[in-house]
Protein backbone atom coordinates (compact mmCIF):
# COMPACT_ATOMS: atom_id res chain seq x y z
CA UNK A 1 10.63 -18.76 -2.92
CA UNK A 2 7.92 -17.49 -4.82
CA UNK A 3 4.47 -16.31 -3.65
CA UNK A 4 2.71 -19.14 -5.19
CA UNK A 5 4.89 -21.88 -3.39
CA UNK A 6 2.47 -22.29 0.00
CA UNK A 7 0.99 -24.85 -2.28
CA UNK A 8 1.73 -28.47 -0.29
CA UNK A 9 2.50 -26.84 3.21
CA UNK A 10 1.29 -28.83 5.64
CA UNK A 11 -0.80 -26.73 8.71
CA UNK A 12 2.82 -26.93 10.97
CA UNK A 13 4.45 -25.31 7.83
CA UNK A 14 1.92 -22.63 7.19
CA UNK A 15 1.37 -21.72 10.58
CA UNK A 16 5.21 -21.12 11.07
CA UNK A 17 5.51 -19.32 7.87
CA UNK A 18 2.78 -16.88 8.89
CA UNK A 19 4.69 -16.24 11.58
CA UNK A 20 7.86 -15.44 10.12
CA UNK A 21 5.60 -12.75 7.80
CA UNK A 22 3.81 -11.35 10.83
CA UNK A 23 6.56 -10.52 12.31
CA UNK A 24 8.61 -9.20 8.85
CA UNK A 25 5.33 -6.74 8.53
CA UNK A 26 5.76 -5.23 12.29
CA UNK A 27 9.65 -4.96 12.35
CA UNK A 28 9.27 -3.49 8.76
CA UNK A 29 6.55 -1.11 9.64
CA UNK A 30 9.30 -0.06 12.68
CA UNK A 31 12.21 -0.09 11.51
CA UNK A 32 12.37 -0.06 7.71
CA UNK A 33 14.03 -2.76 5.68
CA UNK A 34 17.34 -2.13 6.40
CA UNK A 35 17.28 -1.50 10.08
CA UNK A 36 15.90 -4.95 10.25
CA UNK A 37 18.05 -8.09 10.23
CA UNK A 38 16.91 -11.83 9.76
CA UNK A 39 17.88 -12.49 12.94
CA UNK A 40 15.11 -9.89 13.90
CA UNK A 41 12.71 -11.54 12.07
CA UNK A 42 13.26 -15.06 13.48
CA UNK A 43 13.89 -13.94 17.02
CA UNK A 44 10.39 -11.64 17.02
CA UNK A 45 8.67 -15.26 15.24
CA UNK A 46 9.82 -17.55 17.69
CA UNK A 47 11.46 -19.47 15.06
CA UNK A 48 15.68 -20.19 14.07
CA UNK A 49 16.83 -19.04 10.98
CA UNK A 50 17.45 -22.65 9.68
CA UNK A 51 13.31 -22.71 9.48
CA UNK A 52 13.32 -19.15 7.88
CA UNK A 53 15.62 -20.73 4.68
CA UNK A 54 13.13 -23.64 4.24
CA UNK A 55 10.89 -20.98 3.09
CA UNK A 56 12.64 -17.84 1.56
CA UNK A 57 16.32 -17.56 0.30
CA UNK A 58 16.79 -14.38 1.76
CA UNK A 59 15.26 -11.36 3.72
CA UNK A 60 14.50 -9.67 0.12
CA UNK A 61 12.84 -13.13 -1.04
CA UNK A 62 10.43 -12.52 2.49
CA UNK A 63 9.78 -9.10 1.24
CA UNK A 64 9.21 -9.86 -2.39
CA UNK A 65 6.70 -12.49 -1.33
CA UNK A 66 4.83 -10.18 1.09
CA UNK A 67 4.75 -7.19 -1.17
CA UNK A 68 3.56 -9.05 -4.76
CA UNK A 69 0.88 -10.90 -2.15
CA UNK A 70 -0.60 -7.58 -1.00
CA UNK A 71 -0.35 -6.47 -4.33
CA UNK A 72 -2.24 -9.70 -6.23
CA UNK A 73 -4.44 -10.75 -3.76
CA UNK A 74 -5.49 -7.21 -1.51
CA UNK A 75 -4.62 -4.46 -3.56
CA UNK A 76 -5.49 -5.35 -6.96
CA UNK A 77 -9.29 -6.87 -6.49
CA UNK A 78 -10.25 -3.98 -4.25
CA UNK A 79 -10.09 -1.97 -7.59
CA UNK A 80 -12.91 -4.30 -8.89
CA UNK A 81 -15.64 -2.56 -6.66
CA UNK A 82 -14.66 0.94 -7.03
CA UNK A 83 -17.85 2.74 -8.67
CA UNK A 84 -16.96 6.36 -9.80
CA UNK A 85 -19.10 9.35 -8.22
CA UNK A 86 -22.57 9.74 -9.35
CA UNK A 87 -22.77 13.42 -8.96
CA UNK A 88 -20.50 16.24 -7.55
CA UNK A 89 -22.29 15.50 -4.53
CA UNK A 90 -21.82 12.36 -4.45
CA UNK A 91 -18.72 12.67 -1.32
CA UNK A 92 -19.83 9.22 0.08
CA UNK A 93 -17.48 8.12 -3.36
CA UNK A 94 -14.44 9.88 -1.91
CA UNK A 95 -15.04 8.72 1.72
CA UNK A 96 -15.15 5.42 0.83
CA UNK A 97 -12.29 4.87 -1.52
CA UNK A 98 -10.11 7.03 0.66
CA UNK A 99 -11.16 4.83 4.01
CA UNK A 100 -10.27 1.45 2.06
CA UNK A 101 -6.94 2.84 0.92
CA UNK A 102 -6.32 4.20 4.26
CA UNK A 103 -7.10 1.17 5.79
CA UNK A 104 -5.47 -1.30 3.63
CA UNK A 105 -2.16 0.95 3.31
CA UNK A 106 -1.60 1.15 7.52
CA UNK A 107 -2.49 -2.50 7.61
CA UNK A 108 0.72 -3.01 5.52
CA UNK A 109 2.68 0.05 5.66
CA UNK A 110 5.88 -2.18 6.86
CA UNK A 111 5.43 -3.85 3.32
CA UNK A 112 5.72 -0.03 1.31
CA UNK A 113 8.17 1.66 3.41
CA UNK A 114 10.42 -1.87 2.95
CA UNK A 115 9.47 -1.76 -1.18
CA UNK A 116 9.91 1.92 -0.98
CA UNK A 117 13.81 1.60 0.49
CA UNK A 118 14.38 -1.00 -2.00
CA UNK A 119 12.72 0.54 -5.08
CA UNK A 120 15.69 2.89 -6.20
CA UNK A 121 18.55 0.17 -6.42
CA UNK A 122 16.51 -2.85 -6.73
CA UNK A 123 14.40 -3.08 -9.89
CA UNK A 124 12.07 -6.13 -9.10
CA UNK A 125 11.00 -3.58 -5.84
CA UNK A 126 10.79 -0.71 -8.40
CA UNK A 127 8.31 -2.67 -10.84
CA UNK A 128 6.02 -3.59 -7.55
CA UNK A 129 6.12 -0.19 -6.38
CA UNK A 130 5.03 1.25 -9.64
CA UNK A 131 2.46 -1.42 -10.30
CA UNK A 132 0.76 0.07 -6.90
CA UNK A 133 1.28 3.55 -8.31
CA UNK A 134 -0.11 2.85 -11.20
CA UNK A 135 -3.27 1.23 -9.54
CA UNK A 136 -3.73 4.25 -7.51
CA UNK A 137 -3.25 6.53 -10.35
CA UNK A 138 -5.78 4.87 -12.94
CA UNK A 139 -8.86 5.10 -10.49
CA UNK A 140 -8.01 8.77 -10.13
CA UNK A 141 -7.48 9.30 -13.58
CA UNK A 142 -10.83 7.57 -13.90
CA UNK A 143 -12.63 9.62 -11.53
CA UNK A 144 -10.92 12.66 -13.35
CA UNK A 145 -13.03 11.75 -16.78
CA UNK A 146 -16.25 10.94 -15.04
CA UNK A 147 -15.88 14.17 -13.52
CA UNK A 148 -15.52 16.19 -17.56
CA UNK A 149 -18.90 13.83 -18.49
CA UNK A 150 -20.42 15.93 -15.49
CA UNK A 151 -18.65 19.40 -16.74
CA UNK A 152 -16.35 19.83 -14.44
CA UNK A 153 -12.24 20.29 -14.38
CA UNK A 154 -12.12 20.08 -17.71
CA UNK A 155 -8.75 21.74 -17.54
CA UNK A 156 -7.57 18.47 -15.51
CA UNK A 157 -5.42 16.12 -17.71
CA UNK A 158 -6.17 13.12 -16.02
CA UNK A 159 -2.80 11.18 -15.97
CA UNK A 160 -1.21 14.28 -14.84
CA UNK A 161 -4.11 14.32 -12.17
CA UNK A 162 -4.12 11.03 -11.14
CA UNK A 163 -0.13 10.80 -10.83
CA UNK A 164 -0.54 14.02 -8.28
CA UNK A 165 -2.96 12.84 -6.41
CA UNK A 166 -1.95 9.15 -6.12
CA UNK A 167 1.89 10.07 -5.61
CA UNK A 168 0.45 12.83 -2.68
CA UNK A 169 -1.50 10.27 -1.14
CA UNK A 170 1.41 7.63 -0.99
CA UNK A 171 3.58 10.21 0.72
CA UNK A 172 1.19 11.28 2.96
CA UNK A 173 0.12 7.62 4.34
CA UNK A 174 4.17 6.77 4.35
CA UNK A 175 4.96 9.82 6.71
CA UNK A 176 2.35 9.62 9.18
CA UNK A 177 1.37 6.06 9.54
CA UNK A 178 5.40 5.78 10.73
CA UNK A 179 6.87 8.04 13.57
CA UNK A 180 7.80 10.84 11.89
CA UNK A 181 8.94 13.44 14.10
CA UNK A 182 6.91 16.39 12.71
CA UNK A 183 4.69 16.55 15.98
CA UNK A 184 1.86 16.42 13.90
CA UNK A 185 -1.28 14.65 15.16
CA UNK A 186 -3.88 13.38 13.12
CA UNK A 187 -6.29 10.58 13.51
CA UNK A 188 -7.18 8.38 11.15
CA UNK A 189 -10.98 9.74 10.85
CA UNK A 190 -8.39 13.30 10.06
CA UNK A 191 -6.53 11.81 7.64
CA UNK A 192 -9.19 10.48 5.29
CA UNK A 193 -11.08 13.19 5.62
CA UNK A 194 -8.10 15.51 4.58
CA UNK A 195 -7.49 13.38 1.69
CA UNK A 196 -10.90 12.84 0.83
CA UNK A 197 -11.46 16.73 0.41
CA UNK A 198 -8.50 17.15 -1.29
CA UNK A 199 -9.58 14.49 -4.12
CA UNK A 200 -13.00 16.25 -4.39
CA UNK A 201 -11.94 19.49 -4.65
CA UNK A 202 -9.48 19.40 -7.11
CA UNK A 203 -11.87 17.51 -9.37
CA UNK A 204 -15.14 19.89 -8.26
CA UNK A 205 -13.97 22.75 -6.84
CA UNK A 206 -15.89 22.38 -3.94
């Protein structure tokens, strides 16, 4: 079933199909795609797994929907009201990106841990996971040339940049938004801020 197919559901229908999702995201976000069976999914929704096949074909049909959803309909129009930094000053830029990604990334971090366990045998899960690389990677690149207009890190290439930066960032929100075991605590407020100056840095130097 394809992301598109809510179309015609009547409230019963979408209400019980949320519910499957819901709980999809959580177990996900907790146990990773493969440490999660259907009968997981249904038992944590409240629903038996003869309603889950009216709506998906399989548990990679669930995930496909949730993760080209995020993608279309989240991910992709938050791009549309990034404004590149003004000045080198201009931190409030990096702050605010940062705190959107952040945000929007532990909201549905049982989506990209599930995409990224899929991504290197499955290649619909490896197209979705680099079209949310590659949206990561373009606004950096971007903020990479509006930092050379201003004079600075003009030694950056800015794919280069924007591939290390994005592909640090994804790690980084994948390892600590999930248990990790490295008995490393940092709050959210730490975390953007770490990544925030991070960003800045490399493209200002201070």
């Amino acid at each position: 079933m394809s992301a598109d197919t809510s179309t015609g559901l009547t409230a019963k229908g979408r209400q019980t199909r949320e519910s499957i999702e819901l709980a999809a995201r959580k177990l996900f976000a907790e146990r990773g795609f493969h440490g999660t069976t259907l009968s997981d999914i249904t038992s944590a929704a409240g629903r038996s797994p003869a309603v889950f096949y009216r709506y998906y074909s399989d548990k990679e049909d669930l995930l496909a929907t949730l993760a080209e959803s995020f993608l279309h309909e989240v991910v992709m129009p938050s791009g549309l009201s990034v404004h590149l930094p003004e000045s080198p000053d201009d931190t409030q830029f990096f702050t605010s990106v940062v705190t959107g990604y952040w945000n929007m990334f532990k909201q549905n971090i049982g989506i990209m841990v599930a995409v990224g366990q899929l991504a290197d045998t499955k290649p619909r899960f490896a197209e979705v996971q680099n079209e949310f690389r590659r949206f990561g990677m373009d606004i950096v690149a971007a903020s990479v040339r509006r930092a050379q207009e201003q004079g600075y890190g003009t030694d950056l290439n800015p794919a280069h940049t924007g591939a290390a930066i994005a592909l640090l960032f994804e790690n980084f929100t994948a390892v600590l938004l999930r248990p990790s075991g490295l008995d490393l605590a940092i709050d959210d407020a730490d975390a953007i801020a770490t990544l925030s100056t991070i960003w800045k840095k490399t493209l200002y130097g201070y």
